[in-house]
Protein backbone atom coordinates (compact mmCIF):
# COMPACT_ATOMS: atom_id res chain seq x y z
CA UNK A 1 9.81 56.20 0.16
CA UNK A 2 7.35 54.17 2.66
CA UNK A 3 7.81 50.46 3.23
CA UNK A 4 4.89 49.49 1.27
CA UNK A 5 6.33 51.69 -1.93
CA UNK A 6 9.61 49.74 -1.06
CA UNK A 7 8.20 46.27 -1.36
CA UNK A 8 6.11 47.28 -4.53
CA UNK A 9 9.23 47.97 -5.83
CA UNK A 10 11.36 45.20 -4.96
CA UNK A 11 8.52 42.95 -5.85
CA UNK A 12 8.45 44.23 -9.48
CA UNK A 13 11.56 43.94 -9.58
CA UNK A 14 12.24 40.13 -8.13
CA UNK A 15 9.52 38.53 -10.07
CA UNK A 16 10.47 40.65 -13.32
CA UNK A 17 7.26 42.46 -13.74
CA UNK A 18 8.57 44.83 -16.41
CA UNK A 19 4.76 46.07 -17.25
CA UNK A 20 4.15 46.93 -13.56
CA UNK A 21 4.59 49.92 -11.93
CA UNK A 22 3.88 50.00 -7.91
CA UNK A 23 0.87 52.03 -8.45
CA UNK A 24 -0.92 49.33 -10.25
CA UNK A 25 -0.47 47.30 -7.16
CA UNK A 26 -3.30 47.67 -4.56
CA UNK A 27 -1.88 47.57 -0.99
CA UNK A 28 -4.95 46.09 0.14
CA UNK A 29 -5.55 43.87 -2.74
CA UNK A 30 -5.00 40.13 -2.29
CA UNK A 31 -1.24 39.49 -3.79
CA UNK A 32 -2.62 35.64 -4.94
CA UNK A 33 -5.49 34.27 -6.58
CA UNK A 34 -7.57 35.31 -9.01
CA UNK A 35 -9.37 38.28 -7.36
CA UNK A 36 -5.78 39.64 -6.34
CA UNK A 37 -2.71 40.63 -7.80
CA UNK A 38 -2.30 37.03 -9.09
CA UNK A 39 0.77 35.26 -7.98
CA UNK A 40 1.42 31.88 -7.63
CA UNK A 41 3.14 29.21 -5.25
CA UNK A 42 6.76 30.47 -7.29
CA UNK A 43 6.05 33.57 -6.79
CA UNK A 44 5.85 33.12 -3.23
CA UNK A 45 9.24 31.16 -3.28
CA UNK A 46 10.64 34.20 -4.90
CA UNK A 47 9.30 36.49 -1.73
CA UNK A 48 10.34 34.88 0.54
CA UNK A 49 14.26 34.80 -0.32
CA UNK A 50 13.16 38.55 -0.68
CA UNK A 51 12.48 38.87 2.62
CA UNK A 52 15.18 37.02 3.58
CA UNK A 53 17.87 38.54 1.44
CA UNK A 54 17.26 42.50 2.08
CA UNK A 55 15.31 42.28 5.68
CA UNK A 56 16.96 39.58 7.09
CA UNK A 57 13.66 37.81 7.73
CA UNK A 58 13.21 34.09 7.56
CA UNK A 59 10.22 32.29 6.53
CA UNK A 60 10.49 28.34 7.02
CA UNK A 61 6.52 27.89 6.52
CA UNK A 62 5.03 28.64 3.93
CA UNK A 63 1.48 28.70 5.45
CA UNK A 64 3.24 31.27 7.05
CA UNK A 65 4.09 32.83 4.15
CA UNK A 66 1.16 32.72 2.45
CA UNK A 67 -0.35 34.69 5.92
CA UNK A 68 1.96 36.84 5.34
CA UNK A 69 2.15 37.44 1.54
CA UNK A 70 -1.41 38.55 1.64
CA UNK A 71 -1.83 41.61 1.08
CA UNK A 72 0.95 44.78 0.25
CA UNK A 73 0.12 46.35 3.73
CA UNK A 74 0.21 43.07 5.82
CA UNK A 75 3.57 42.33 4.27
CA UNK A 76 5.30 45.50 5.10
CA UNK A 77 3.76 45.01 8.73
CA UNK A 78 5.33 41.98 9.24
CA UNK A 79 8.56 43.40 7.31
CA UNK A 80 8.45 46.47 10.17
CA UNK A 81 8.17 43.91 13.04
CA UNK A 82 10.38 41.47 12.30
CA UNK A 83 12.77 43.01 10.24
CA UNK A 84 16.97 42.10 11.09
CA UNK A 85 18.85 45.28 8.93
């Protein structure tokens, strides 16, 4: 499984999207707003202590976050580079 596949899923799975299935998630589609995937400032709480909890990455801003929540590929980019385990 690629890193992007991995996220999908653990995304799903963190935010409890029970309908969604990894392939209905773009991974160049916007993961807020209304023209994206759709999630919201929680959401993004929920991502980060994500990141934090299975790649060791901590995000203390979230403008940084939200940078980095954009999109399905430009997470797993930053997960790649910055990733602790």
């Amino acid at each position: 499984m690629d890193l992007q596949e991995e996220l999908k899923n653990k995304i799903i799975e963190a935010l409890n999207l029970e309908e969604v299935k990894p392939g209905d998630i773009d991974n160049d589609a916007p993961l807020f707003g209304d023209e994206g995937f759709g999630l919201d400032s929680i959401d993004a709480l929920e991502l980060i202590v994500l990141l934090e909890k299975n790649y060791g990455i901590k995000i203390s801003d979230p403008k940084a976050g939200k940078e980095i929540f954009r999109s399905i590929n430009v997470m797993a980019d930053y997960v790649a580079r910055n990733r602790k385990k």
